[in-house]
PDB file of N, CA and C in Angstrom:
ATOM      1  N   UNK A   1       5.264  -7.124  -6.637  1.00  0.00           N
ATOM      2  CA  UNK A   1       4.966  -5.897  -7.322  1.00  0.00           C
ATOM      3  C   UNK A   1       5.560  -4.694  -6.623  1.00  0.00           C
ATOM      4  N   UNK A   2       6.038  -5.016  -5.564  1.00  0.00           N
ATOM      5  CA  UNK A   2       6.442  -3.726  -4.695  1.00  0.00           C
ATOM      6  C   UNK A   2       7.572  -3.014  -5.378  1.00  0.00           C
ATOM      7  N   UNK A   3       7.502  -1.864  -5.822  1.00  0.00           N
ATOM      8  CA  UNK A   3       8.505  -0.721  -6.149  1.00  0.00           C
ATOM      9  C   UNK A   3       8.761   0.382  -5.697  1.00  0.00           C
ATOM     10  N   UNK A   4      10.084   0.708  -4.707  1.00  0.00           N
ATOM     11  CA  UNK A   4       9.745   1.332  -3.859  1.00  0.00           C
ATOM     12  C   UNK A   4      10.583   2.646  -4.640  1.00  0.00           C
ATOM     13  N   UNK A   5      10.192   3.755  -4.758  1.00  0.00           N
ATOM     14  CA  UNK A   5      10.367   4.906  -5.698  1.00  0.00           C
ATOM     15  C   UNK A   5      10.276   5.047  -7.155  1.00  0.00           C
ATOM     16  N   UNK A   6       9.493   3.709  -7.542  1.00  0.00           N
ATOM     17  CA  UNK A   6       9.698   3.704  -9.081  1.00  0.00           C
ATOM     18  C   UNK A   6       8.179   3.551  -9.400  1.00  0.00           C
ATOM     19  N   UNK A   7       7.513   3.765 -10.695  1.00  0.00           N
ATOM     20  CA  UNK A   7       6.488   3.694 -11.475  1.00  0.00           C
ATOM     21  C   UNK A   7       5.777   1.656 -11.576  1.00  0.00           C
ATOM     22  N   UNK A   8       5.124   1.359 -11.536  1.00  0.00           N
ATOM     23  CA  UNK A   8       4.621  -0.647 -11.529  1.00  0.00           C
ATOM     24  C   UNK A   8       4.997  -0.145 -13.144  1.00  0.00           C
ATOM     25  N   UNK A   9       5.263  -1.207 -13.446  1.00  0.00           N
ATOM     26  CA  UNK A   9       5.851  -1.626 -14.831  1.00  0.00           C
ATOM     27  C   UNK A   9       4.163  -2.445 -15.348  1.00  0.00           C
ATOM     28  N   UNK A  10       3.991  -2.467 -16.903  1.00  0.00           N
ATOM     29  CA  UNK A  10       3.241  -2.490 -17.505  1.00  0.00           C
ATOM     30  C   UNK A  10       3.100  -4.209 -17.006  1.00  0.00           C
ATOM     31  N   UNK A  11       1.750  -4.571 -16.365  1.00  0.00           N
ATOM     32  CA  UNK A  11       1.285  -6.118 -16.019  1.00  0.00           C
ATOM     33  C   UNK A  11       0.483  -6.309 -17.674  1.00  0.00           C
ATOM     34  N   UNK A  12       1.199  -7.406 -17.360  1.00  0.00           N
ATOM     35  CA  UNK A  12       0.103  -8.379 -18.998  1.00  0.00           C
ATOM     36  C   UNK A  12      -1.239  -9.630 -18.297  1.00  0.00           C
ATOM     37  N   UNK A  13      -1.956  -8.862 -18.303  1.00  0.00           N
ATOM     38  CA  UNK A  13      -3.092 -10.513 -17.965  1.00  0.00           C
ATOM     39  C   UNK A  13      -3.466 -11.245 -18.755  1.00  0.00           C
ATOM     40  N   UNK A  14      -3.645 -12.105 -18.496  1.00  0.00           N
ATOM     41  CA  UNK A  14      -3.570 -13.641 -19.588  1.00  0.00           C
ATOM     42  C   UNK A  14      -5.390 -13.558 -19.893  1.00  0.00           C
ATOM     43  N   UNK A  15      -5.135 -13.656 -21.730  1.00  0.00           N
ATOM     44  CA  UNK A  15      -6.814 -13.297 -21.863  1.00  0.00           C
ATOM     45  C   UNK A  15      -8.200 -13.946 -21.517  1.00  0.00           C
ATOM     46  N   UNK A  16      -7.819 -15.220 -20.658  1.00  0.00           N
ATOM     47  CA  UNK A  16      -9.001 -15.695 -20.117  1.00  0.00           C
ATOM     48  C   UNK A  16      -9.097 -15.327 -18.370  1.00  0.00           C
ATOM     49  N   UNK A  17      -8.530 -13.814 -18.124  1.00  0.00           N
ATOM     50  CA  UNK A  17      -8.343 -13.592 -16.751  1.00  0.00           C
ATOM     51  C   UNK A  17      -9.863 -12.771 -16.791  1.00  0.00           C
ATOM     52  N   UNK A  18     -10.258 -13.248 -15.416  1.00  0.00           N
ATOM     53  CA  UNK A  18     -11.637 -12.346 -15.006  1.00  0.00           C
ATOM     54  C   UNK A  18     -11.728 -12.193 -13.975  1.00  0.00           C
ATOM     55  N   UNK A  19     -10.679 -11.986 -12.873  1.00  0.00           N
ATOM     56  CA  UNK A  19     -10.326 -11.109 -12.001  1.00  0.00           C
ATOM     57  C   UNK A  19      -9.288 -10.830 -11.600  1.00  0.00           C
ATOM     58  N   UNK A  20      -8.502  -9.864 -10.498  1.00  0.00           N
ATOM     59  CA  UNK A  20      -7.514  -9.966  -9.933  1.00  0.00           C
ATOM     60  C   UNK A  20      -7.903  -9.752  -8.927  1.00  0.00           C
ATOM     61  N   UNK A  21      -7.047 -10.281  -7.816  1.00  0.00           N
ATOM     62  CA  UNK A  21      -6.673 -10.472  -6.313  1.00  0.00           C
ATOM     63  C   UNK A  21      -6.047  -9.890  -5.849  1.00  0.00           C
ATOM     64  N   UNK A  22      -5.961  -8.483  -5.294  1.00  0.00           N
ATOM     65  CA  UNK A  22      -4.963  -7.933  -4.568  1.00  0.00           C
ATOM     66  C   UNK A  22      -5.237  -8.059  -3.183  1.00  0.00           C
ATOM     67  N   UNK A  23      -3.602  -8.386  -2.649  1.00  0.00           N
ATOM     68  CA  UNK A  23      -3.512  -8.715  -1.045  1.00  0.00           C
ATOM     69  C   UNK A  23      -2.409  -8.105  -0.477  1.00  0.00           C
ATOM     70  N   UNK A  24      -3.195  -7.450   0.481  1.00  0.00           N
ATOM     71  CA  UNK A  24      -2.254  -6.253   1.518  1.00  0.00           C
ATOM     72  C   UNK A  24      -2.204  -4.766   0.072  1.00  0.00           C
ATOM     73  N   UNK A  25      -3.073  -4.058   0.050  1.00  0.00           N
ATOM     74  CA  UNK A  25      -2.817  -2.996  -0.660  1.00  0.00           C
ATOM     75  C   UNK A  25      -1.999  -2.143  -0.451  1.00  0.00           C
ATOM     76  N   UNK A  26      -1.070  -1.412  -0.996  1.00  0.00           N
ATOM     77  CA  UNK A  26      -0.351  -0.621  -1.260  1.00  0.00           C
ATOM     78  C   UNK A  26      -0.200   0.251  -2.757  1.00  0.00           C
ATOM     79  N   UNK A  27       0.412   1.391  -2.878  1.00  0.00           N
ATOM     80  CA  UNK A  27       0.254   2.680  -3.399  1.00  0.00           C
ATOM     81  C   UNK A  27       0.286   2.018  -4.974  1.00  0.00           C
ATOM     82  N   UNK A  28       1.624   1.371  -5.038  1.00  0.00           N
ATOM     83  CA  UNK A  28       2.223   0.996  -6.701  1.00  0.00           C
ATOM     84  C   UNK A  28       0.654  -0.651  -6.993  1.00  0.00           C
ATOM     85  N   UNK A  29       0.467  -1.176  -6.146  1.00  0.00           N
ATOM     86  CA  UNK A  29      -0.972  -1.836  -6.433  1.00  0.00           C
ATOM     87  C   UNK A  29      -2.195  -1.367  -7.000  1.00  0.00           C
ATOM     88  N   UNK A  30      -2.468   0.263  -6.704  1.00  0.00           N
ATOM     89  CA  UNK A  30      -3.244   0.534  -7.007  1.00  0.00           C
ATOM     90  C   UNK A  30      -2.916   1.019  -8.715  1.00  0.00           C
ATOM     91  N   UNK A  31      -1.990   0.759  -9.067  1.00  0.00           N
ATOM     92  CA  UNK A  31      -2.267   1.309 -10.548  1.00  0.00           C
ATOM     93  C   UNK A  31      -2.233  -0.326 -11.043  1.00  0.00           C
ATOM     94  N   UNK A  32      -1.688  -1.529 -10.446  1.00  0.00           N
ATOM     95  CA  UNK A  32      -2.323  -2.488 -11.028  1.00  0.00           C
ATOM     96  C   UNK A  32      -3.710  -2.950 -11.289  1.00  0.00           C
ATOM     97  N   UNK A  33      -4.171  -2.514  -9.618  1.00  0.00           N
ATOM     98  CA  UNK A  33      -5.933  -2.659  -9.886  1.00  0.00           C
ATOM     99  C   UNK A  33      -6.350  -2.114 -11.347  1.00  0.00           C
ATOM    100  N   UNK A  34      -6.448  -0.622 -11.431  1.00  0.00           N
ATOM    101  CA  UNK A  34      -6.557   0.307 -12.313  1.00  0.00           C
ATOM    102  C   UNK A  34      -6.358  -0.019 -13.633  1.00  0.00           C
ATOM    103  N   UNK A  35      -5.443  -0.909 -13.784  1.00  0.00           N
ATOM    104  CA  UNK A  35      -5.136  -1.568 -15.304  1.00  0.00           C
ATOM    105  C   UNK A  35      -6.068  -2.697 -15.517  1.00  0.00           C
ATOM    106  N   UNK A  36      -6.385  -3.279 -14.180  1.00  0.00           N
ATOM    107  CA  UNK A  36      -7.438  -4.574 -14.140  1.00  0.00           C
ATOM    108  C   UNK A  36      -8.505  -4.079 -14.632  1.00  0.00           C
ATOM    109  N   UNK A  37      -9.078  -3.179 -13.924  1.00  0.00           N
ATOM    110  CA  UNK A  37     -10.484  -2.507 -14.001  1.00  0.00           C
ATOM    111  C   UNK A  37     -10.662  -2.459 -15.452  1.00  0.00           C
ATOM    112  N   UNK A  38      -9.381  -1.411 -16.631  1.00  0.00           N
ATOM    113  CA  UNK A  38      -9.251  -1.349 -17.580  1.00  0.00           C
ATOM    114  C   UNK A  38      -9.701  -2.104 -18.355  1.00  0.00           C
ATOM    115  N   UNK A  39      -8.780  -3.542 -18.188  1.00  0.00           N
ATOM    116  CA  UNK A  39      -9.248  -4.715 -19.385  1.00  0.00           C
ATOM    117  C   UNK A  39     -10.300  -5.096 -18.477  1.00  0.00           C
ATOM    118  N   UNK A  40     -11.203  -4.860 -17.919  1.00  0.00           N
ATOM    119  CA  UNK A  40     -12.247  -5.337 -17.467  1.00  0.00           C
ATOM    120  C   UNK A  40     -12.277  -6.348 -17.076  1.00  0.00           C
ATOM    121  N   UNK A  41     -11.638  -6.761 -15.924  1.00  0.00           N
ATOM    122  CA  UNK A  41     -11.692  -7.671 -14.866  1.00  0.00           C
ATOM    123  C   UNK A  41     -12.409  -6.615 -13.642  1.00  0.00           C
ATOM    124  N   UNK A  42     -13.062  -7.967 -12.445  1.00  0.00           N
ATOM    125  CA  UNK A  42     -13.474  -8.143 -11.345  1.00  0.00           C
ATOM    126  C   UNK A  42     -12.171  -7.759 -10.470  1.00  0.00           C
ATOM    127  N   UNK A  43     -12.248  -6.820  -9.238  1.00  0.00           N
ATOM    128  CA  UNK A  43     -11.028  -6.326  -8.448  1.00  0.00           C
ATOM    129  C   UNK A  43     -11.282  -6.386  -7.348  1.00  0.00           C
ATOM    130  N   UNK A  44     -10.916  -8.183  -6.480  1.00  0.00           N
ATOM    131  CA  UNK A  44     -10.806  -8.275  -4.870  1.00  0.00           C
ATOM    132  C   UNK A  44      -9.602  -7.763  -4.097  1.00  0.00           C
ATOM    133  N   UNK A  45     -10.161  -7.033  -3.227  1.00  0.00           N
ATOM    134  CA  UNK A  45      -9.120  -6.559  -2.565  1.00  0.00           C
ATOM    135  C   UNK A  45      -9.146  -7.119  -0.851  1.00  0.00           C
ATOM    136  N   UNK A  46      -7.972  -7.710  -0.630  1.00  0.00           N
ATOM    137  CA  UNK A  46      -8.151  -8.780   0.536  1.00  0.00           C
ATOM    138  C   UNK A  46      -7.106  -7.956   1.423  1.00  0.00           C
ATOM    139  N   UNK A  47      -7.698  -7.451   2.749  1.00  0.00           N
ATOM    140  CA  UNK A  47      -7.336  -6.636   3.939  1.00  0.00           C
ATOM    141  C   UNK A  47      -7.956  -5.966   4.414  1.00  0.00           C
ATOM    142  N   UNK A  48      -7.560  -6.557   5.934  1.00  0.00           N
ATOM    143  CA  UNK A  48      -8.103  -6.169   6.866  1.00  0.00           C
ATOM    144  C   UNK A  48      -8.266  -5.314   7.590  1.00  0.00           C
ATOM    145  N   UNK A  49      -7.585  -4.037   6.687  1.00  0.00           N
ATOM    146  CA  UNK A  49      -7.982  -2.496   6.800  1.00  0.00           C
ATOM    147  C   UNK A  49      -8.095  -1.619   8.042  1.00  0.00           C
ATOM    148  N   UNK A  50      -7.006  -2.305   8.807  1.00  0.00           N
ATOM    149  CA  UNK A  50      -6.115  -2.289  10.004  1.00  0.00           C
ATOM    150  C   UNK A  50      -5.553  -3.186  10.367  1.00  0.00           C
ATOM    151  N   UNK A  51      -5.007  -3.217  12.035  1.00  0.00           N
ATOM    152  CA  UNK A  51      -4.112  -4.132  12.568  1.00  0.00           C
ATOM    153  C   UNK A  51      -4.731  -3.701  13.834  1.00  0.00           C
ATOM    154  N   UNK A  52      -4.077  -4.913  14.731  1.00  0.00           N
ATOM    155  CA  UNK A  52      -4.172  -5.078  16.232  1.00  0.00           C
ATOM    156  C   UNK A  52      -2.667  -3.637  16.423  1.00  0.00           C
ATOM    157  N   UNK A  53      -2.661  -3.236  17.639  1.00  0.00           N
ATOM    158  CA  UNK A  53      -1.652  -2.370  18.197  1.00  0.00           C
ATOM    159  C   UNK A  53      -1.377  -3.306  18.967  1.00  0.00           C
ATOM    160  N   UNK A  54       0.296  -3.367  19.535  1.00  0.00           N
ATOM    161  CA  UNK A  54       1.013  -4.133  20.637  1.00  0.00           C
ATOM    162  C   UNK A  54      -0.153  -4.028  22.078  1.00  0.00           C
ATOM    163  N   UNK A  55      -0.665  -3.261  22.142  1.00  0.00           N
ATOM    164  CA  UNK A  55      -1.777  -2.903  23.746  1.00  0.00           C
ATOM    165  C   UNK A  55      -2.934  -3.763  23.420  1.00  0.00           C
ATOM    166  N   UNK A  56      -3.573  -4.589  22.534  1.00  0.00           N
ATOM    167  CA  UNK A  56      -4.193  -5.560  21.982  1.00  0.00           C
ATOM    168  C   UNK A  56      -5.682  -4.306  21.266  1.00  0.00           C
ATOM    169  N   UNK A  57      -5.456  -2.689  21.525  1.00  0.00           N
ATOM    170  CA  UNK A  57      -6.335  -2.249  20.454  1.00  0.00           C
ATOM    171  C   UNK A  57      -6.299  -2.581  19.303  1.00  0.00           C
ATOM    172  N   UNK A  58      -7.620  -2.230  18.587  1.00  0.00           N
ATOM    173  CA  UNK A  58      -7.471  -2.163  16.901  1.00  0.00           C
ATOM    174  C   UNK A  58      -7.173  -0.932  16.703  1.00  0.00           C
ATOM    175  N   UNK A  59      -6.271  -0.673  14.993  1.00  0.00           N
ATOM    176  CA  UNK A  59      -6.104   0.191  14.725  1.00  0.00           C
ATOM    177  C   UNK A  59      -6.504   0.349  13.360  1.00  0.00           C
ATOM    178  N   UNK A  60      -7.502   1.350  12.697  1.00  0.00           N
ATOM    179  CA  UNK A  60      -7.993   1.418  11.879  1.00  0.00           C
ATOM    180  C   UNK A  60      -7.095   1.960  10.567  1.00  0.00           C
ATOM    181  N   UNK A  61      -6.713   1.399   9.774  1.00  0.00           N
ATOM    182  CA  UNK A  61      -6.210   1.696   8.260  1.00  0.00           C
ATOM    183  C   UNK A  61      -7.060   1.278   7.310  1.00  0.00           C
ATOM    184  N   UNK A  62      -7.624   2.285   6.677  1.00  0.00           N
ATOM    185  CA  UNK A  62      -8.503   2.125   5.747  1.00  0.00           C
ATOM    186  C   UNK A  62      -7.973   1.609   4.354  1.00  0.00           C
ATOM    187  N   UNK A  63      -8.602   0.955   3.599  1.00  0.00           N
ATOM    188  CA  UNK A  63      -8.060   1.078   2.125  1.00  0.00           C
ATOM    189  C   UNK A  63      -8.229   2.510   1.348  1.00  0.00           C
ATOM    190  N   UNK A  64      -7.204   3.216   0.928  1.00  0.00           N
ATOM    191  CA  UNK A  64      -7.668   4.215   0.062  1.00  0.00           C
ATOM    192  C   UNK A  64      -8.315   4.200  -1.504  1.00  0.00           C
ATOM    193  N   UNK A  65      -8.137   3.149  -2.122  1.00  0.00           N
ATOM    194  CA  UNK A  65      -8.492   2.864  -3.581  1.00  0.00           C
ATOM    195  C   UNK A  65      -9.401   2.400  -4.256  1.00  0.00           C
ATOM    196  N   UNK A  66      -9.973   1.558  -3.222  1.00  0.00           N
ATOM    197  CA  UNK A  66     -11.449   1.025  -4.112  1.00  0.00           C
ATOM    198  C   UNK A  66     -12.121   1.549  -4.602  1.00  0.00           C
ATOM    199  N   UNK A  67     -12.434   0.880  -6.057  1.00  0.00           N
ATOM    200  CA  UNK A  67     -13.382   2.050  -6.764  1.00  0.00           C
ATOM    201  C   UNK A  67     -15.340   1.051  -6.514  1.00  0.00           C
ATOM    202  N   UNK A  68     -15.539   1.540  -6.944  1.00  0.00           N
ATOM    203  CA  UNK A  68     -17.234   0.859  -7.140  1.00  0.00           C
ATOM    204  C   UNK A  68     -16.999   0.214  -8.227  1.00  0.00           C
ATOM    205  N   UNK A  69     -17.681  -1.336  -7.327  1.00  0.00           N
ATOM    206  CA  UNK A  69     -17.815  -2.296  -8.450  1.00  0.00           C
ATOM    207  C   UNK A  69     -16.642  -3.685  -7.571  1.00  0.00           C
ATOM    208  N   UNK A  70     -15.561  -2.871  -6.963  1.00  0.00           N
ATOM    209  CA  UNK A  70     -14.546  -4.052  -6.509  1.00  0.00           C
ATOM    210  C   UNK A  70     -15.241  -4.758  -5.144  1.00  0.00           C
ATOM    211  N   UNK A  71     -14.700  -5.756  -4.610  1.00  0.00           N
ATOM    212  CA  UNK A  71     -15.089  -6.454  -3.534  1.00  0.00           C
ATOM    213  C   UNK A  71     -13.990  -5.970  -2.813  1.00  0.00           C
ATOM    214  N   UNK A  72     -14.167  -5.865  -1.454  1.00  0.00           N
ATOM    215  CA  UNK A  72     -13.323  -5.798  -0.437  1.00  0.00           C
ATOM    216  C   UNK A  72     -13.749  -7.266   0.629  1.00  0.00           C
ATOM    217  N   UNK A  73     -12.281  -7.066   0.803  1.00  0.00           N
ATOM    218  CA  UNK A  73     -12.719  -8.704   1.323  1.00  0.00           C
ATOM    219  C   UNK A  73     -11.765  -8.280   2.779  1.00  0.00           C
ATOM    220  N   UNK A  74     -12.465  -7.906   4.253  1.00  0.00           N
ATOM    221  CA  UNK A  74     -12.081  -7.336   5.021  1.00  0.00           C
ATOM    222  C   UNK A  74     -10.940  -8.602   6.271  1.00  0.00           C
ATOM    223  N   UNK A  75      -9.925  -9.361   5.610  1.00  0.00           N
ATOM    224  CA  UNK A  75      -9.505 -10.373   6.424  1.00  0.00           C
ATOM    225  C   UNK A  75      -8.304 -10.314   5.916  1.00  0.00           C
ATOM    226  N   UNK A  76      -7.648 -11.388   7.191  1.00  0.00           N
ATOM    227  CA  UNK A  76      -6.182 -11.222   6.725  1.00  0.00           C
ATOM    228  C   UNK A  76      -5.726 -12.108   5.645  1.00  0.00           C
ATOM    229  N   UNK A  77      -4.581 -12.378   4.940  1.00  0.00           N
ATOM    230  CA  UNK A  77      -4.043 -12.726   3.715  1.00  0.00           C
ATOM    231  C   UNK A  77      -4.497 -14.432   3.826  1.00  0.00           C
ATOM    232  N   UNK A  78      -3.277 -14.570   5.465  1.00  0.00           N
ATOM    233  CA  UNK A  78      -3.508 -15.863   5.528  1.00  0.00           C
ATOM    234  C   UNK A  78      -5.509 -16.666   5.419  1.00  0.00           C
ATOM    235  N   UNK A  79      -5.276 -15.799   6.216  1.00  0.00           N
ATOM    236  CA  UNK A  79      -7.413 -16.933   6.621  1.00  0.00           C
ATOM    237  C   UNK A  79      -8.386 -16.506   5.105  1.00  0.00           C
ATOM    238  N   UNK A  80      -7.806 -15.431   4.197  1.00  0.00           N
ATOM    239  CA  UNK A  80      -9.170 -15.602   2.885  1.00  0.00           C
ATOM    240  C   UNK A  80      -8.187 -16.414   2.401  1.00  0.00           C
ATOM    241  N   UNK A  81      -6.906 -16.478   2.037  1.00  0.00           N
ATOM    242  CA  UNK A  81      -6.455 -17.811   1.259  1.00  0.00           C
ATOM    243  C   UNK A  81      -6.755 -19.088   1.477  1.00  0.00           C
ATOM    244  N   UNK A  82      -6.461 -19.054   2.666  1.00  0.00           N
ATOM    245  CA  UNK A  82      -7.151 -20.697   3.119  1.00  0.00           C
ATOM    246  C   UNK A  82      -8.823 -20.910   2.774  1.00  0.00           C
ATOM    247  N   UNK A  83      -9.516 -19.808   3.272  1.00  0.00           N
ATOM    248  CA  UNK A  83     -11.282 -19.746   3.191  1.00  0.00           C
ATOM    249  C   UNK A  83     -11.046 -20.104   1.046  1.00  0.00           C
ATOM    250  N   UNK A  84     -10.501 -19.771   0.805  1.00  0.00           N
ATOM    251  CA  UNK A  84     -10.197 -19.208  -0.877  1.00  0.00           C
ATOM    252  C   UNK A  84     -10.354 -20.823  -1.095  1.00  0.00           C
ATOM    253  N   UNK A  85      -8.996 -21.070  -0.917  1.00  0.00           N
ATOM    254  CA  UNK A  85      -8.788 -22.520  -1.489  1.00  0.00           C
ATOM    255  C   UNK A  85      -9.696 -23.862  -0.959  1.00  0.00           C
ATOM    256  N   UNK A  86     -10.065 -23.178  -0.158  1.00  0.00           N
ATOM    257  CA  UNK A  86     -11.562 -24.368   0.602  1.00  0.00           C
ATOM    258  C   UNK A  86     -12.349 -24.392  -0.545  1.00  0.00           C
ATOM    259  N   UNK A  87     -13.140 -23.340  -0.775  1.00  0.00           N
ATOM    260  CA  UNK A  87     -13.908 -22.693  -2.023  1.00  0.00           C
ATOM    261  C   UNK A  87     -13.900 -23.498  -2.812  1.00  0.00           C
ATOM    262  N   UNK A  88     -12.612 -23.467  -3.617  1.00  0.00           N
ATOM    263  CA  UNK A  88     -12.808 -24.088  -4.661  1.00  0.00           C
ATOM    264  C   UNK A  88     -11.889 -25.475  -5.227  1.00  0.00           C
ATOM    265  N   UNK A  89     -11.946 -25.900  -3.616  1.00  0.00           N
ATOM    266  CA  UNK A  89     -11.605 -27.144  -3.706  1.00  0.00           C
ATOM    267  C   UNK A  89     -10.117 -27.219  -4.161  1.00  0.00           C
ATOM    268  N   UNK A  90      -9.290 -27.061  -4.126  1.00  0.00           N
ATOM    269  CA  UNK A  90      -7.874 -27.340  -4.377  1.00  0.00           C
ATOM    270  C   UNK A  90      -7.301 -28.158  -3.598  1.00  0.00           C
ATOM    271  N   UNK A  91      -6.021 -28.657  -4.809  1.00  0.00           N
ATOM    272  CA  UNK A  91      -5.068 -29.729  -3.477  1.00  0.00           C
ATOM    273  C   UNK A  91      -4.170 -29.429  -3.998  1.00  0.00           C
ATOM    274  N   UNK A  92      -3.575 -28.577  -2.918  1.00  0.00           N
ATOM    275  CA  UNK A  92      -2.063 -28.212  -2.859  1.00  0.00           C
ATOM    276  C   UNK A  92      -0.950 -29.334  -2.538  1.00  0.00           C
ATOM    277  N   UNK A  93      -1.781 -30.400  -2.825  1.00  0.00           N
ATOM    278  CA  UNK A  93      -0.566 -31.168  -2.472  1.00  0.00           C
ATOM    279  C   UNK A  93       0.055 -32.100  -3.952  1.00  0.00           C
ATOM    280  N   UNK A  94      -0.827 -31.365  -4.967  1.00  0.00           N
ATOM    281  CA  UNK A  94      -0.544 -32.009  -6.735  1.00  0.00           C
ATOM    282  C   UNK A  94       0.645 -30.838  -6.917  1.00  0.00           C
TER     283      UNK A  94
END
């Protein structure tokens, strides 16, 4: 989805969608959320809303977009995908 100086182009969700997943937020994401919210889907947002600094501090980056009502899911991409697909049982290997 990344567009870097341009407008997100119109997303189509498939009509048995009842949520979206956004991972690693960024600016042109947030008007996808926003379209989610729209057709009334559920809006997880997965990040960890900082980073480690090279000196092994944390460094705090907040999400700017969540509205009320979305989940924030405060981890990195890799470990809720994996926690994700535990969940609900998948085999990535079909």
């Amino acid at each position: 989805m990344r567009r870097y100086d341009q407008r997100t182009p119109p997303v189509t969700f498939h009509p048995d969608a009842k949520a979206l997943v956004v991972i690693g937020l960024h600016a042109d994401r947030r008007w996808v959320a926003k379209r989610a919210r729209v057709a009334g889907l559920k809006v997880f947002l997965v990040d960890p809303e900082g980073f480690p600094r090279p000196d092994g501090t944390w460094f705090d980056y907040p999400l700017e977009a969540p509205q009320t009502g979305d989940v924030v899911v405060r981890r990195t991409a890799a470990s809720a995908i994996s926690d994700l697909e535990s969940l609900l049982n998948i085999n990535t290997n079909e």
